[in-house]
C-alpha atoms as a PDB file:
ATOM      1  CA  UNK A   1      13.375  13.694  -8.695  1.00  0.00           C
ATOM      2  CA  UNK A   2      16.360  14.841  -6.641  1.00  0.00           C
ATOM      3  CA  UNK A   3      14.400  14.376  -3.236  1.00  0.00           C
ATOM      4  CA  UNK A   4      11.326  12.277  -1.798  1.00  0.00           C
ATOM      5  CA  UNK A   5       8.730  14.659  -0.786  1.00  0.00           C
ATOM      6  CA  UNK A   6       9.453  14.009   3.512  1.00  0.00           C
ATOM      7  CA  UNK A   7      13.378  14.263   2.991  1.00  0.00           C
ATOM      8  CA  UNK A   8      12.116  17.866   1.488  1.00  0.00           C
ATOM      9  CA  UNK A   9      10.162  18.636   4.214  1.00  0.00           C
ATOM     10  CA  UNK A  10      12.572  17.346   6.443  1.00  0.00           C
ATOM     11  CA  UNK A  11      15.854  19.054   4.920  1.00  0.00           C
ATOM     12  CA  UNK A  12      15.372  22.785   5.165  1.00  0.00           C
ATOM     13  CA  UNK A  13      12.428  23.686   3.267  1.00  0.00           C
ATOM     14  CA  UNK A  14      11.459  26.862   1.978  1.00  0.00           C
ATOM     15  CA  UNK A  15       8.084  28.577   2.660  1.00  0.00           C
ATOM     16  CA  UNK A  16       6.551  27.511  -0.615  1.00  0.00           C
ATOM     17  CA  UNK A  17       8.158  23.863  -0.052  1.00  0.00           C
ATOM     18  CA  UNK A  18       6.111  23.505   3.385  1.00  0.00           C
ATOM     19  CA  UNK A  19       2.224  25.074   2.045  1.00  0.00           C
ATOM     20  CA  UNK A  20       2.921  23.352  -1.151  1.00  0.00           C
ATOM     21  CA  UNK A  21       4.198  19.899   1.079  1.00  0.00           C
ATOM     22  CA  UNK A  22       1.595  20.015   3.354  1.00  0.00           C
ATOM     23  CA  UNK A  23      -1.305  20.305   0.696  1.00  0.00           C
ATOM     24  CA  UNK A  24       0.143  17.378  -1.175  1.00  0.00           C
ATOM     25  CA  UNK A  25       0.505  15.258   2.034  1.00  0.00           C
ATOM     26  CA  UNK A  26      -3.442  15.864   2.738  1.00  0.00           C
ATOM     27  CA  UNK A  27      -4.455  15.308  -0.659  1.00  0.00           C
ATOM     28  CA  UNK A  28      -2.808  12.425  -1.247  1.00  0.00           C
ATOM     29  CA  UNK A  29      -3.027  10.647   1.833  1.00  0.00           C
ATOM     30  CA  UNK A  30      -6.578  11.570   1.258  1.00  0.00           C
ATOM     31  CA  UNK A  31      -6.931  10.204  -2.272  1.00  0.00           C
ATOM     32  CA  UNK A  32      -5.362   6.616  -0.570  1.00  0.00           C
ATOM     33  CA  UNK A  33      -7.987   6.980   2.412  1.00  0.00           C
ATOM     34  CA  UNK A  34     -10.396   6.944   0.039  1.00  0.00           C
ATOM     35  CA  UNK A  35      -9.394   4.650  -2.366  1.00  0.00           C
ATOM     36  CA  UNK A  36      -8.935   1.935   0.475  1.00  0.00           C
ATOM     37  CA  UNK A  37     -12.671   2.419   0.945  1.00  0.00           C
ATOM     38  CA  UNK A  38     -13.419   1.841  -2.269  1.00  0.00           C
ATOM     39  CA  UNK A  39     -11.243  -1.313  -2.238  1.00  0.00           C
ATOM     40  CA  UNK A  40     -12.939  -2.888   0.928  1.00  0.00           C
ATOM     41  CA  UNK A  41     -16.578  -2.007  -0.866  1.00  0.00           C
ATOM     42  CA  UNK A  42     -15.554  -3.628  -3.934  1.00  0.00           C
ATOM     43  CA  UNK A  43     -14.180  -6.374  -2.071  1.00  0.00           C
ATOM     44  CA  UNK A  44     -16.836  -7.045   0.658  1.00  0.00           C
ATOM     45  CA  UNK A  45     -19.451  -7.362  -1.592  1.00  0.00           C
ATOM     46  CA  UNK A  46     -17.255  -9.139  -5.060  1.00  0.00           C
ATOM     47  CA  UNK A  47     -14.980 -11.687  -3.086  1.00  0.00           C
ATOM     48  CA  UNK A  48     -17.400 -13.245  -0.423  1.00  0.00           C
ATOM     49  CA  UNK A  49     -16.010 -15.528   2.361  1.00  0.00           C
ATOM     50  CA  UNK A  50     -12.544 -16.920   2.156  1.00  0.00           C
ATOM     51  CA  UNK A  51     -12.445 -15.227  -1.154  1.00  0.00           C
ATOM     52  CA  UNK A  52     -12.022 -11.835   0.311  1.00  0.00           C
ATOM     53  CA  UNK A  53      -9.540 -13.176   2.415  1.00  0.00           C
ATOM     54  CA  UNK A  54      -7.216 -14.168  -0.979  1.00  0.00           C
ATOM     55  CA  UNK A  55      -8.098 -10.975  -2.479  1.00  0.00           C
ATOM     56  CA  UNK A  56      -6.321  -8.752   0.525  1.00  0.00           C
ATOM     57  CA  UNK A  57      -3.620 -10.742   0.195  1.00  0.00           C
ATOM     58  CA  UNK A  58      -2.854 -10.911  -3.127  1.00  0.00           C
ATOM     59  CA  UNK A  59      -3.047  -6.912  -3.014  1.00  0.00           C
ATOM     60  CA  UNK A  60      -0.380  -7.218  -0.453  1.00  0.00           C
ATOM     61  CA  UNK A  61       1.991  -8.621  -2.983  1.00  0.00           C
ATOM     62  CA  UNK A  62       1.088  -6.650  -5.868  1.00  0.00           C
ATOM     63  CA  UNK A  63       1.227  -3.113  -4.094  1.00  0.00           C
ATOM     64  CA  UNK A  64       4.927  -4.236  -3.281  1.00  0.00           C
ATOM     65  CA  UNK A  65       5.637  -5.236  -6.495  1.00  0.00           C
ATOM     66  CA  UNK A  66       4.427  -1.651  -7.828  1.00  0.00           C
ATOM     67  CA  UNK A  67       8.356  -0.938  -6.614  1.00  0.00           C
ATOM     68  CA  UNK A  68       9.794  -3.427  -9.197  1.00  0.00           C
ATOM     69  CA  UNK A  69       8.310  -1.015 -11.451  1.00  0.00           C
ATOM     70  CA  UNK A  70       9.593   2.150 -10.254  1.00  0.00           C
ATOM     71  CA  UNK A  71      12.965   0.864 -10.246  1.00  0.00           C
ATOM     72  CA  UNK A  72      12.548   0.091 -13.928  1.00  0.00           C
ATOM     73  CA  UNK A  73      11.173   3.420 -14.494  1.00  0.00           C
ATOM     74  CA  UNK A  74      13.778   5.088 -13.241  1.00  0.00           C
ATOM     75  CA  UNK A  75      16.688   2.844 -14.079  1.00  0.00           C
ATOM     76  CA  UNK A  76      17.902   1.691 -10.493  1.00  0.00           C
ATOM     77  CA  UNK A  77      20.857  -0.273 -10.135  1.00  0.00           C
ATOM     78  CA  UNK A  78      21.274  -3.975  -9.291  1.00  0.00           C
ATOM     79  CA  UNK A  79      21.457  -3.405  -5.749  1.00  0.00           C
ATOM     80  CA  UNK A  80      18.631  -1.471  -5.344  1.00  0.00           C
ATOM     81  CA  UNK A  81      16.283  -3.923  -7.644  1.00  0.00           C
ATOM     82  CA  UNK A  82      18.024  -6.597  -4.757  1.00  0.00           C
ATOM     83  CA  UNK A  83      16.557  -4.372  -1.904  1.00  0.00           C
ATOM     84  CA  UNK A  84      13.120  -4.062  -3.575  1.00  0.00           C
ATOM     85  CA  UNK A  85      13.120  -7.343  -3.967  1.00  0.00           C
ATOM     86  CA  UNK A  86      13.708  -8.938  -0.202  1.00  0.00           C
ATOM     87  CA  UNK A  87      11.041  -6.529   0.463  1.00  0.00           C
ATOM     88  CA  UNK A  88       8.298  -7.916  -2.452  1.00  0.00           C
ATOM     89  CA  UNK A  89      10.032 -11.299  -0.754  1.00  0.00           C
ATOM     90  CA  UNK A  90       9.031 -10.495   3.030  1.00  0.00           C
ATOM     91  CA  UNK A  91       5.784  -8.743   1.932  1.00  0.00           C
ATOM     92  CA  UNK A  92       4.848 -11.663   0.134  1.00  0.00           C
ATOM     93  CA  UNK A  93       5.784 -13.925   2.823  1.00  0.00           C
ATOM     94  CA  UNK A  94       3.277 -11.840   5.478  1.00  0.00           C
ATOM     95  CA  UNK A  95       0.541 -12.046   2.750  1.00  0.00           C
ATOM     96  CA  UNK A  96       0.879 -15.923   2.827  1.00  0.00           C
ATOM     97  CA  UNK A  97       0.804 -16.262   6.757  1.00  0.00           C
ATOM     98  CA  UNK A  98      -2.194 -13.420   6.986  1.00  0.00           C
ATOM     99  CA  UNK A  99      -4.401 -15.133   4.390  1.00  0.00           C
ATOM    100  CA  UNK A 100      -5.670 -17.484   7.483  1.00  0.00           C
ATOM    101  CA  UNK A 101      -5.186 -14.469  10.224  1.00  0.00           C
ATOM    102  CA  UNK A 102      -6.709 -10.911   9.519  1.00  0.00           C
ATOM    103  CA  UNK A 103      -4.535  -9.424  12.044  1.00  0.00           C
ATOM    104  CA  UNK A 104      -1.453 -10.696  10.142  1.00  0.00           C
ATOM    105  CA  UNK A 105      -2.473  -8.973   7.159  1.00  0.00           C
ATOM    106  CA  UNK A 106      -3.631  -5.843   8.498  1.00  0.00           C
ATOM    107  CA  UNK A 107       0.209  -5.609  10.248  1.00  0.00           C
ATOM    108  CA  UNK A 108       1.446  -6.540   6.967  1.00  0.00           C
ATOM    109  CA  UNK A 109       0.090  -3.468   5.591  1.00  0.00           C
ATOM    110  CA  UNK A 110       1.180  -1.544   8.171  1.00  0.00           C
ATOM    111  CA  UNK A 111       4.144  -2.418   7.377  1.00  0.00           C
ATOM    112  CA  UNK A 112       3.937  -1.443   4.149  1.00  0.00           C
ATOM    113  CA  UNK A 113       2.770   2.096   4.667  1.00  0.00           C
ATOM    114  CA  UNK A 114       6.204   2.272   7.020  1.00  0.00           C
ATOM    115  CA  UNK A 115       7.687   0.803   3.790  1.00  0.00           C
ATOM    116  CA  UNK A 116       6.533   3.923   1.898  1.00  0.00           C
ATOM    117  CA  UNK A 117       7.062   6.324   4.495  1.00  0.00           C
ATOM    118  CA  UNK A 118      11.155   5.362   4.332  1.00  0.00           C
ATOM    119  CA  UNK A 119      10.922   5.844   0.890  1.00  0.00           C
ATOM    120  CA  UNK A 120       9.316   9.356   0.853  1.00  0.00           C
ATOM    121  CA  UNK A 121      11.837   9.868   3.753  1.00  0.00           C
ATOM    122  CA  UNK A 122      15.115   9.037   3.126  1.00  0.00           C
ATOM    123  CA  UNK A 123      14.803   8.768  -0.904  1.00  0.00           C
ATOM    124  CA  UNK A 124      17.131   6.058  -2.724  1.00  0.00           C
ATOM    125  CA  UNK A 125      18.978   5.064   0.305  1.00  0.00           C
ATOM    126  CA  UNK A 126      17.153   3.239   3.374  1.00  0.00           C
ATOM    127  CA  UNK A 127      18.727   2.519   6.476  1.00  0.00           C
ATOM    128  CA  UNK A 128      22.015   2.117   4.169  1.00  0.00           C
ATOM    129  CA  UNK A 129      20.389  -0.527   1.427  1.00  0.00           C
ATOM    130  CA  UNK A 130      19.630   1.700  -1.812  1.00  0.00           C
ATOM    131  CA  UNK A 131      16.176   1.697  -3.170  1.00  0.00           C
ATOM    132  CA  UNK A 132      14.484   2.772  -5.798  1.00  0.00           C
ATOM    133  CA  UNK A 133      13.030   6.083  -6.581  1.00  0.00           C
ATOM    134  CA  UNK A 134       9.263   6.840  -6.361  1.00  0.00           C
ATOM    135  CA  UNK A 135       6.983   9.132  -7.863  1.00  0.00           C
ATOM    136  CA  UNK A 136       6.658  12.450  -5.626  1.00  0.00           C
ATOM    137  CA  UNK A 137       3.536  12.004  -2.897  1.00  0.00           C
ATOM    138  CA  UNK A 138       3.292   8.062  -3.920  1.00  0.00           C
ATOM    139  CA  UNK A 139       4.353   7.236  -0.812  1.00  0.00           C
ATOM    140  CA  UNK A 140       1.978   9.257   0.839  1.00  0.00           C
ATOM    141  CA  UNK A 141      -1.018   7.634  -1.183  1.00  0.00           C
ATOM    142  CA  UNK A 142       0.266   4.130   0.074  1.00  0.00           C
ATOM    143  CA  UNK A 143       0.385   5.313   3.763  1.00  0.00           C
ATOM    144  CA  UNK A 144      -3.094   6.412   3.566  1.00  0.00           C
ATOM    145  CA  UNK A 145      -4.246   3.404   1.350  1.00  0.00           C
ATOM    146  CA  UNK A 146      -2.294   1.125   4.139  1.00  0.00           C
ATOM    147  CA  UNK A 147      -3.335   2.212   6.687  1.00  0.00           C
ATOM    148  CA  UNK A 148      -7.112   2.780   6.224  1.00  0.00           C
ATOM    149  CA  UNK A 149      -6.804  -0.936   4.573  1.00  0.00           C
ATOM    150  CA  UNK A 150      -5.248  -1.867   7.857  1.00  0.00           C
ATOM    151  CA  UNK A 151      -7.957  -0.438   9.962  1.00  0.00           C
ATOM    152  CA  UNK A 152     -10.263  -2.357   8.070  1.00  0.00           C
ATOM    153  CA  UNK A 153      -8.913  -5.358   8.359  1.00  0.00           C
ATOM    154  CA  UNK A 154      -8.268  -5.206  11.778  1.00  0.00           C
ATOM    155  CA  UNK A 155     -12.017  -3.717  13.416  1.00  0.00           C
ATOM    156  CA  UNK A 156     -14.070  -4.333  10.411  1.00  0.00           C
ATOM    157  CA  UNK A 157     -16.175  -7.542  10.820  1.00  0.00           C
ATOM    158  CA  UNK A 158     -15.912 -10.495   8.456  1.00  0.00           C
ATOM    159  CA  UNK A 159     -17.155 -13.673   7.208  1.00  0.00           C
ATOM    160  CA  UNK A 160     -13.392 -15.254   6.312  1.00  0.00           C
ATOM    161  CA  UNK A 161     -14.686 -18.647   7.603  1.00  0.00           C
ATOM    162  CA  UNK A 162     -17.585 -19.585   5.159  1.00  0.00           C
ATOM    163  CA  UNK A 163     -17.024 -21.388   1.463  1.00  0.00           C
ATOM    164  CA  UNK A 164     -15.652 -18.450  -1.211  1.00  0.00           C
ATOM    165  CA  UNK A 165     -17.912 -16.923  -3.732  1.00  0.00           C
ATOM    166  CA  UNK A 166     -17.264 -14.635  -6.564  1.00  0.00           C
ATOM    167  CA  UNK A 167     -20.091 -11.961  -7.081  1.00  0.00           C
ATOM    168  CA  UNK A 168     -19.246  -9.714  -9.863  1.00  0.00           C
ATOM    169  CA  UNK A 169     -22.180  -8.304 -10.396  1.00  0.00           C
ATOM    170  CA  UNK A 170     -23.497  -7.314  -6.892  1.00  0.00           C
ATOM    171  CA  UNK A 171     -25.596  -4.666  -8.153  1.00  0.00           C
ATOM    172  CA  UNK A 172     -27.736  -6.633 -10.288  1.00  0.00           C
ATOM    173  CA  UNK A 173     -30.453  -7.544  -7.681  1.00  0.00           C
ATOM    174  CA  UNK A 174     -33.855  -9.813  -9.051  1.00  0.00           C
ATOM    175  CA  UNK A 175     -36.424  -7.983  -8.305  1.00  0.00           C
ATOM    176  CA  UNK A 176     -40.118  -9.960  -9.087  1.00  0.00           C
END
């Protein structure tokens, strides 16, 4: 990939760049939407109490980490694997502080999706600090996953206070 899908956009795009830019950017930020709805299902009804709690931030961390494995992928060098790395680091550090404090966590995600956004921006070089590459409309998946995962956490009401319980089988009701 020579260019993130925004720095495309961005950068003098043809005609067929911007329809076939635009359709990828609604698809994909789609695709996240909905996936982050299938995530808060999962977990509102799987990880009940403080459990749910833990689960959104342990996603936190992991969805950061997903970078440690693009810059394997496609063979970053040292300095960039440093730059994903204060950011796994920082992410990782919001995801402990918002596992007592929804709001915390849903800004943690938000800053995530910004996270993503920079990369599908400016490609392997942020703000000066190289980074690592990303699969084309990724970061556009993450935004929409982010954010709709942030609007959850932020409006949607929970039960964060009450003892954990794991329910892995919510669907299998007794019925007499």
């Amino acid at each position: 990939m020579h260019y993130a899908l925004l720095q495309t956009l961005v950068n003098d795009p043809s005609g067929g760049q911007i329809a076939g830019g635009v359709m990828m950017i609604v698809l994909f930020l789609s695709v996240g939407v909905a996936a982050a709805g299938a995530f808060a299902f999962v977990a509102r009804h799987v990880f009940l109490g403080r459990y749910e709690r833990m689960f959104w931030s342990a996603l936190l961390v992991v969805i950061a980490a997903f970078y440690l494995g693009f810059a394997a992928w496609y063979q970053a060098d040292a300095v960039a694997w440093r730059t994903e790395l204060a950011a796994i680091t920082v992410f990782a550090f919001v995801a402990v502080i918002g596992a007592s404090s929804a709001p915390v966590l849903a800004l943690g995600y938000l800053f995530h999706g910004v996270w993503d956004i920079a990369h599908s921006l400016y490609g392997v070089i942020i703000l000066g600090f190289p980074a690592s590459e990303i699969p084309l409309g990724y970061g556009m998946f993450c935004l929409g996953f982010d954010v709709a995962t942030a609007a959850y956490l932020f409006w949607w009401p929970k039960d964060w206070n009450t003892a954990g319980q794991f329910n892995p089988i919510f669907w299998a009701k007794r019925r007499r």
